[in-house]
PDB file of N, CA and C in Angstrom:
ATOM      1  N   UNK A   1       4.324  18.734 -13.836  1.00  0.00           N
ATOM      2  CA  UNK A   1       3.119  18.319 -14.523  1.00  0.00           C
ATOM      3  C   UNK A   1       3.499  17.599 -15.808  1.00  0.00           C
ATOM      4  N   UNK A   2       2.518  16.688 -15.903  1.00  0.00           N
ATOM      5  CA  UNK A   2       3.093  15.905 -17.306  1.00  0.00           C
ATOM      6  C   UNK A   2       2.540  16.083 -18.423  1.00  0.00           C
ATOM      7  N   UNK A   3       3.152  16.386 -19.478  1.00  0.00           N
ATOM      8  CA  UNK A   3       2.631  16.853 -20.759  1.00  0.00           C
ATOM      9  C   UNK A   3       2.511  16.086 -21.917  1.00  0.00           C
ATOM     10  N   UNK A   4       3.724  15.541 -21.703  1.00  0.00           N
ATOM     11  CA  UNK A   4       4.024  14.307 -22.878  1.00  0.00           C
ATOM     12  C   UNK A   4       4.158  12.975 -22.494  1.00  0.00           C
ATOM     13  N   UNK A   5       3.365  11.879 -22.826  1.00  0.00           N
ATOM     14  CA  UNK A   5       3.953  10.500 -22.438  1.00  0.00           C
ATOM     15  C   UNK A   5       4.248   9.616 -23.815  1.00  0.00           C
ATOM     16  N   UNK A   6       5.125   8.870 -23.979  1.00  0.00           N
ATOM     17  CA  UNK A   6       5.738   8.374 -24.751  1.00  0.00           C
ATOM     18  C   UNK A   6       5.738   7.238 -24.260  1.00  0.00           C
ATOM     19  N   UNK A   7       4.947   6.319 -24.661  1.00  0.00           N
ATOM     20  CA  UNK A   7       4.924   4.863 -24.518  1.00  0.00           C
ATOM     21  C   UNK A   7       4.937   3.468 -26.027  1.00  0.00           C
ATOM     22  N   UNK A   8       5.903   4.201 -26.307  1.00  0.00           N
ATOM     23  CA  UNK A   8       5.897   3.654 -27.899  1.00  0.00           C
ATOM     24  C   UNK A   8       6.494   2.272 -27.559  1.00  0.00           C
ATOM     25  N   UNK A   9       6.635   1.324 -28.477  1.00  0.00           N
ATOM     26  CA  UNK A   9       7.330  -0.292 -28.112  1.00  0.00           C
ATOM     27  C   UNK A   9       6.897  -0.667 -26.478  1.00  0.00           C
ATOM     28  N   UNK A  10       6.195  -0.712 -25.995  1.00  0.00           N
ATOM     29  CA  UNK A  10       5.372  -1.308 -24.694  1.00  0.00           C
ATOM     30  C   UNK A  10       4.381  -2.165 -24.575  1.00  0.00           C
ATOM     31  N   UNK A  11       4.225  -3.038 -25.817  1.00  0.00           N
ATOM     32  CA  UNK A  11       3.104  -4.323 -25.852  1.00  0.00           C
ATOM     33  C   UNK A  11       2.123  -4.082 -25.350  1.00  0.00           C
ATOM     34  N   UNK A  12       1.497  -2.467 -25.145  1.00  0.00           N
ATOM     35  CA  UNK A  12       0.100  -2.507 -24.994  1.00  0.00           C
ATOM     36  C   UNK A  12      -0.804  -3.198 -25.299  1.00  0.00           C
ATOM     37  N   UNK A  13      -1.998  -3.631 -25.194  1.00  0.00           N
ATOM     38  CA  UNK A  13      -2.991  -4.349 -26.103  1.00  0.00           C
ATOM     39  C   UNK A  13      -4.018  -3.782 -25.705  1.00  0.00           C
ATOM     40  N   UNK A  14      -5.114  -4.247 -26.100  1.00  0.00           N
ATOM     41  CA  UNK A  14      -6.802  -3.429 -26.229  1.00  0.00           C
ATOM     42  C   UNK A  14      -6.733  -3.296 -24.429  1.00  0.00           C
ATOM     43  N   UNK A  15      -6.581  -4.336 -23.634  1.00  0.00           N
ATOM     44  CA  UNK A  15      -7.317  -4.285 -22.398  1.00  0.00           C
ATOM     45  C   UNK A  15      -6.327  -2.991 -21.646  1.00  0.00           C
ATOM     46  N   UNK A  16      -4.852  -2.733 -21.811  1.00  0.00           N
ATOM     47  CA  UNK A  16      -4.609  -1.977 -21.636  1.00  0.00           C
ATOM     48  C   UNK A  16      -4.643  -0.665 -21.865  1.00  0.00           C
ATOM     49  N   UNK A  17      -5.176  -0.248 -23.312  1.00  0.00           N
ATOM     50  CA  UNK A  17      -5.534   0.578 -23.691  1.00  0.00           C
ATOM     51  C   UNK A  17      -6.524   0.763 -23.216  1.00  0.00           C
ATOM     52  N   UNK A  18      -7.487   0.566 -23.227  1.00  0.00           N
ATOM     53  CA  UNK A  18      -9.100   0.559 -22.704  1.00  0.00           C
ATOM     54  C   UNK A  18      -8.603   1.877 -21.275  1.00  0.00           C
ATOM     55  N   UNK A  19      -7.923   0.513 -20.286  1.00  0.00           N
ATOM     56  CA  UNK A  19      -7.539   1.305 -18.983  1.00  0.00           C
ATOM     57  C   UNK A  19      -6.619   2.735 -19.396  1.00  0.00           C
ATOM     58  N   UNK A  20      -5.954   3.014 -20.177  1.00  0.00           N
ATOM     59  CA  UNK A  20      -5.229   3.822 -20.208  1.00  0.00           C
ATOM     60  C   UNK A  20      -5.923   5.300 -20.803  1.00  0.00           C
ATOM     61  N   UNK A  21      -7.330   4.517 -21.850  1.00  0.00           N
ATOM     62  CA  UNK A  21      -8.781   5.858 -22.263  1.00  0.00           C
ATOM     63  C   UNK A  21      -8.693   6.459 -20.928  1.00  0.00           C
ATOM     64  N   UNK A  22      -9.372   5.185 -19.964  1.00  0.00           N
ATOM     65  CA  UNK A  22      -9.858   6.122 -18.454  1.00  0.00           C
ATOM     66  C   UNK A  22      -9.093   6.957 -18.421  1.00  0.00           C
ATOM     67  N   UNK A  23      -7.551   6.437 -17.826  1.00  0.00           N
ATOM     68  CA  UNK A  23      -6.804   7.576 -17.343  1.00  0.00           C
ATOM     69  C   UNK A  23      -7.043   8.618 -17.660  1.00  0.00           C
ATOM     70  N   UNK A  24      -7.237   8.748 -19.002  1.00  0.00           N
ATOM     71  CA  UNK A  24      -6.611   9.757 -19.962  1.00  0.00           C
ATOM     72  C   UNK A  24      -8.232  10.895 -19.679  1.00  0.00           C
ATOM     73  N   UNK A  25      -9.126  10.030 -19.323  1.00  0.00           N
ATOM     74  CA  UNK A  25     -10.073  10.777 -19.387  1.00  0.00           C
ATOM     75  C   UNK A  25     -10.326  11.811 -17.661  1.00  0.00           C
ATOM     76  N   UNK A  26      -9.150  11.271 -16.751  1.00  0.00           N
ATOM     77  CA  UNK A  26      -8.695  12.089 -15.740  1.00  0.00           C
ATOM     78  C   UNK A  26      -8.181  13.489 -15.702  1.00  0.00           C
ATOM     79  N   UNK A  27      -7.155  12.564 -16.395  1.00  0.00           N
ATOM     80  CA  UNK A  27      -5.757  13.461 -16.593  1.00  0.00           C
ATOM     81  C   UNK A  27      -5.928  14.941 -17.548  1.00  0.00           C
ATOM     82  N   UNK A  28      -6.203  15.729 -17.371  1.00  0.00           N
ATOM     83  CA  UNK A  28      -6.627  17.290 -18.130  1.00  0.00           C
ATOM     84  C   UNK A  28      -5.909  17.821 -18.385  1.00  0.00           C
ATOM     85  N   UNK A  29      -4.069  17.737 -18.105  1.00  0.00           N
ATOM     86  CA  UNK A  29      -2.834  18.232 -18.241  1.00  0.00           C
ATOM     87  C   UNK A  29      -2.136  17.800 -19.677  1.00  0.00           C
ATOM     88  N   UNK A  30      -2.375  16.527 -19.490  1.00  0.00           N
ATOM     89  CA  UNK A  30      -1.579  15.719 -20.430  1.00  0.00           C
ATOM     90  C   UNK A  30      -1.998  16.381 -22.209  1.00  0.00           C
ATOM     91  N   UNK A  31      -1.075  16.635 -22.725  1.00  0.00           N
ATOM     92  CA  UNK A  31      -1.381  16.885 -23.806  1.00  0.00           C
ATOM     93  C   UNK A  31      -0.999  16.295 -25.539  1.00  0.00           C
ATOM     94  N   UNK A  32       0.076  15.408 -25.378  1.00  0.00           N
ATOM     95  CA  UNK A  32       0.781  14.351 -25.937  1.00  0.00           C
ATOM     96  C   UNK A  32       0.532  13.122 -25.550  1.00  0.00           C
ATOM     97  N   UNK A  33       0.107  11.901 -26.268  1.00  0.00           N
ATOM     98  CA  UNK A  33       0.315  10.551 -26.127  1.00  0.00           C
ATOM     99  C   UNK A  33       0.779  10.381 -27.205  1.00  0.00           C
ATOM    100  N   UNK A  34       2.211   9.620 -27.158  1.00  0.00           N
ATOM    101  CA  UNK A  34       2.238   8.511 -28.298  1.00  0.00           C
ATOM    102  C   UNK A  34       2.221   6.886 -28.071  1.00  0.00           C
ATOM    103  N   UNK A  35       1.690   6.326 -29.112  1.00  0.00           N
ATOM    104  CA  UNK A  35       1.554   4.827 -29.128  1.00  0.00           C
ATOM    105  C   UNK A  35       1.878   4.307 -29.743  1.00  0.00           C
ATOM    106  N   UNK A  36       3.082   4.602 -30.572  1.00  0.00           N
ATOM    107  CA  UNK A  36       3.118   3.530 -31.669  1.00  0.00           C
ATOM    108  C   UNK A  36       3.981   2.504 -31.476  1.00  0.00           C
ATOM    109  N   UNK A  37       3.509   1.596 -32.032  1.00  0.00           N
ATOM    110  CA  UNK A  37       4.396   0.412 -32.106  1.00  0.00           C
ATOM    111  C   UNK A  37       3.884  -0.701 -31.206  1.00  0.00           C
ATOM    112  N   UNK A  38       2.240  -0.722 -30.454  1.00  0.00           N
ATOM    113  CA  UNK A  38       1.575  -1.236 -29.804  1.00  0.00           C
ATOM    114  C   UNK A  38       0.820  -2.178 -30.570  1.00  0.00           C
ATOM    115  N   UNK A  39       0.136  -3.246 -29.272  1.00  0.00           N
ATOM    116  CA  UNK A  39      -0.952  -4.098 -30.505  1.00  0.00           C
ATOM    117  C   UNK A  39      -1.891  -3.782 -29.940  1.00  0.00           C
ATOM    118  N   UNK A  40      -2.185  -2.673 -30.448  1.00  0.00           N
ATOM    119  CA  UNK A  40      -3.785  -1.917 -29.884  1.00  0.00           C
ATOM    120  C   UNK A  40      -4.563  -1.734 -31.433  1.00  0.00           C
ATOM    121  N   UNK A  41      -5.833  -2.203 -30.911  1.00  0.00           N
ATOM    122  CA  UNK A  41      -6.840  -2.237 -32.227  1.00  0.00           C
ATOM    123  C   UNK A  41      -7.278  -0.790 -33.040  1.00  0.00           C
ATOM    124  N   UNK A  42      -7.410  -0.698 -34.158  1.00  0.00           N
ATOM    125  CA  UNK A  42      -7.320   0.655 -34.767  1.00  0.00           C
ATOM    126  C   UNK A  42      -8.145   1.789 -33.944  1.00  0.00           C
ATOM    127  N   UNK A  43      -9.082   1.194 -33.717  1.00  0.00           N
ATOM    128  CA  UNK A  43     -10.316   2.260 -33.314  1.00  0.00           C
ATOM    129  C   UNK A  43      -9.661   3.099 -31.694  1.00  0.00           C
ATOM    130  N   UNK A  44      -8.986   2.410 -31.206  1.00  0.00           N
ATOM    131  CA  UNK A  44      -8.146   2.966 -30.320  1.00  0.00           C
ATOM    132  C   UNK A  44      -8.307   4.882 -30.138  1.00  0.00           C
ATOM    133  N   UNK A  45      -7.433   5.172 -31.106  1.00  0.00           N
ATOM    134  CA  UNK A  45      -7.180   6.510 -31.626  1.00  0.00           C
ATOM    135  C   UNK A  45      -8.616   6.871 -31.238  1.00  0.00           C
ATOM    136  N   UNK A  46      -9.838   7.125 -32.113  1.00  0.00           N
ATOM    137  CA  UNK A  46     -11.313   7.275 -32.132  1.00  0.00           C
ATOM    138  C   UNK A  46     -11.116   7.567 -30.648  1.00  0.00           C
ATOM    139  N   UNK A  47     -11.294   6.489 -29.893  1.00  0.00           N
ATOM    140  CA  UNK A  47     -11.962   6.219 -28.275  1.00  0.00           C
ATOM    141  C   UNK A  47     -10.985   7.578 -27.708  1.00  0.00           C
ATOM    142  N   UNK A  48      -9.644   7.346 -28.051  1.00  0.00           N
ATOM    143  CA  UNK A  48      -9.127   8.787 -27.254  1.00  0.00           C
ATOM    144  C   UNK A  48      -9.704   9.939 -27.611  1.00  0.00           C
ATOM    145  N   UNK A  49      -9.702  10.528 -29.094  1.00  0.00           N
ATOM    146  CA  UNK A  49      -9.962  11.633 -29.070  1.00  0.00           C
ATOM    147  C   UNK A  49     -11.240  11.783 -28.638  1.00  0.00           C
ATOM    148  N   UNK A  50     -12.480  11.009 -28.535  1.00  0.00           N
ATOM    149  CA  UNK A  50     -13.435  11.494 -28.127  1.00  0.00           C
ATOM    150  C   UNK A  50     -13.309  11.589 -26.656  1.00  0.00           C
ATOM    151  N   UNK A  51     -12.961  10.215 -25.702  1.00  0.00           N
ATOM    152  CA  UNK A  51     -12.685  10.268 -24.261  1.00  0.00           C
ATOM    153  C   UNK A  51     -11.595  11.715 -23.662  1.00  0.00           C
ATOM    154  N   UNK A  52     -10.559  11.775 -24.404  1.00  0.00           N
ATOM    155  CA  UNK A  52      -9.401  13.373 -24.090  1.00  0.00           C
ATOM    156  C   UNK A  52      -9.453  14.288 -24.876  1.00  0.00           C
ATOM    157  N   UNK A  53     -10.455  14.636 -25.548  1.00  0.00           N
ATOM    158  CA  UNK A  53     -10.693  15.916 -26.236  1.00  0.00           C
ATOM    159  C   UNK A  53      -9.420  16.844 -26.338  1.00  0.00           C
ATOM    160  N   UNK A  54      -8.861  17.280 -24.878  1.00  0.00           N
ATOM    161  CA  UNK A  54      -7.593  18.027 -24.662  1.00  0.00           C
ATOM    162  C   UNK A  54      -6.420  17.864 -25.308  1.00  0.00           C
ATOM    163  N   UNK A  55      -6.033  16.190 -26.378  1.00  0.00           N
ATOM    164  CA  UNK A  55      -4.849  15.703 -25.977  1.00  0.00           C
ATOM    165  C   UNK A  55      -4.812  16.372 -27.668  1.00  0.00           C
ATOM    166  N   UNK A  56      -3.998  16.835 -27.641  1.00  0.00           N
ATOM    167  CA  UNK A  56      -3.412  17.267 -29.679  1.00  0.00           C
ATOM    168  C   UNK A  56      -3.105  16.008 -30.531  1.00  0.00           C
ATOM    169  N   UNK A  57      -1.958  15.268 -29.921  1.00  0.00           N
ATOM    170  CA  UNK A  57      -1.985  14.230 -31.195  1.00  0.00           C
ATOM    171  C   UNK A  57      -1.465  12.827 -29.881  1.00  0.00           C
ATOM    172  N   UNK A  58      -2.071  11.699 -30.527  1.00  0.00           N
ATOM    173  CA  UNK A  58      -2.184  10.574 -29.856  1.00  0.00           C
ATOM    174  C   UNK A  58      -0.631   9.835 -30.832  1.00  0.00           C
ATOM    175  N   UNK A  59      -0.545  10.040 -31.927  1.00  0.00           N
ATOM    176  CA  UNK A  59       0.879   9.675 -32.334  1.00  0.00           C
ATOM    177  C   UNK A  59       0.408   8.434 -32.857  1.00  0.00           C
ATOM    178  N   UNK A  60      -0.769   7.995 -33.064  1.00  0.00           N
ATOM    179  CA  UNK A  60      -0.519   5.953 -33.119  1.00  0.00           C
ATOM    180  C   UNK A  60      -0.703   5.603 -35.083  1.00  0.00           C
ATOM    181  N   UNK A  61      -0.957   6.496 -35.676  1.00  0.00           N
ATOM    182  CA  UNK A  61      -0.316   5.974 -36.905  1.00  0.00           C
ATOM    183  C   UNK A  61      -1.398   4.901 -37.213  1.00  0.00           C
ATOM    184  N   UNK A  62      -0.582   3.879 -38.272  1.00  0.00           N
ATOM    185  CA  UNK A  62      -1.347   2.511 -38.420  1.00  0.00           C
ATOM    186  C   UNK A  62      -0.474   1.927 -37.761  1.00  0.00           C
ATOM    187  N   UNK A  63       0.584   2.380 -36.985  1.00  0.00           N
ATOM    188  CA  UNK A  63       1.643   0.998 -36.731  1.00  0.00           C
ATOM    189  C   UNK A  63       0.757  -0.147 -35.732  1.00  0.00           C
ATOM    190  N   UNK A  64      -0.387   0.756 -35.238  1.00  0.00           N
ATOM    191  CA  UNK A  64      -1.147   0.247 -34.012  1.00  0.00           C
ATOM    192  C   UNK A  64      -1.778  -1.090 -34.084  1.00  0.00           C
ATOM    193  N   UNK A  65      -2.295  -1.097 -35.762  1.00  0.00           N
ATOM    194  CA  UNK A  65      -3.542  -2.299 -36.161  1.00  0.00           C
ATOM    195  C   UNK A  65      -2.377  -3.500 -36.136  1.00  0.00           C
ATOM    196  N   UNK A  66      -3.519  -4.284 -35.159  1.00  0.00           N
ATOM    197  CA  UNK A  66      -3.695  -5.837 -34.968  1.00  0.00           C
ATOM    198  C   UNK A  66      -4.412  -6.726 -35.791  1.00  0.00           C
TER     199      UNK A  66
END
């Protein structure tokens, strides 16, 4: 089962992120995301914790803002 994903330096951007909320709003295991170092728009963070309630820390910092 996966607990932690670590997708830091991976040129995410909004449209991927977007898709990756959904996932996240699947996935009930997962309890770690990090993001940093993405060009994902600030509000990012926001959309997870409300969409994965479950997840403890999303990791994305400001390194995120575009």
């Amino acid at each position: 089962t996966l607990i932690e994903l670590d997708a830091k330096w991976n040129k995410i951007s909004e449209i991927g992120a977007l898709a990756l909320i959904d996932t996240l709003t699947v996935n009930r295991t997962l309890k770690t995301v990090k993001l940093q170092f993405n060009s994902m728009p600030q509000d990012v963070e926001v959309r997870i914790n409300q969409k994965a309630p479950q997840l403890k820390t999303t990791g994305l910092g400001i390194c995120s803002i575009i």
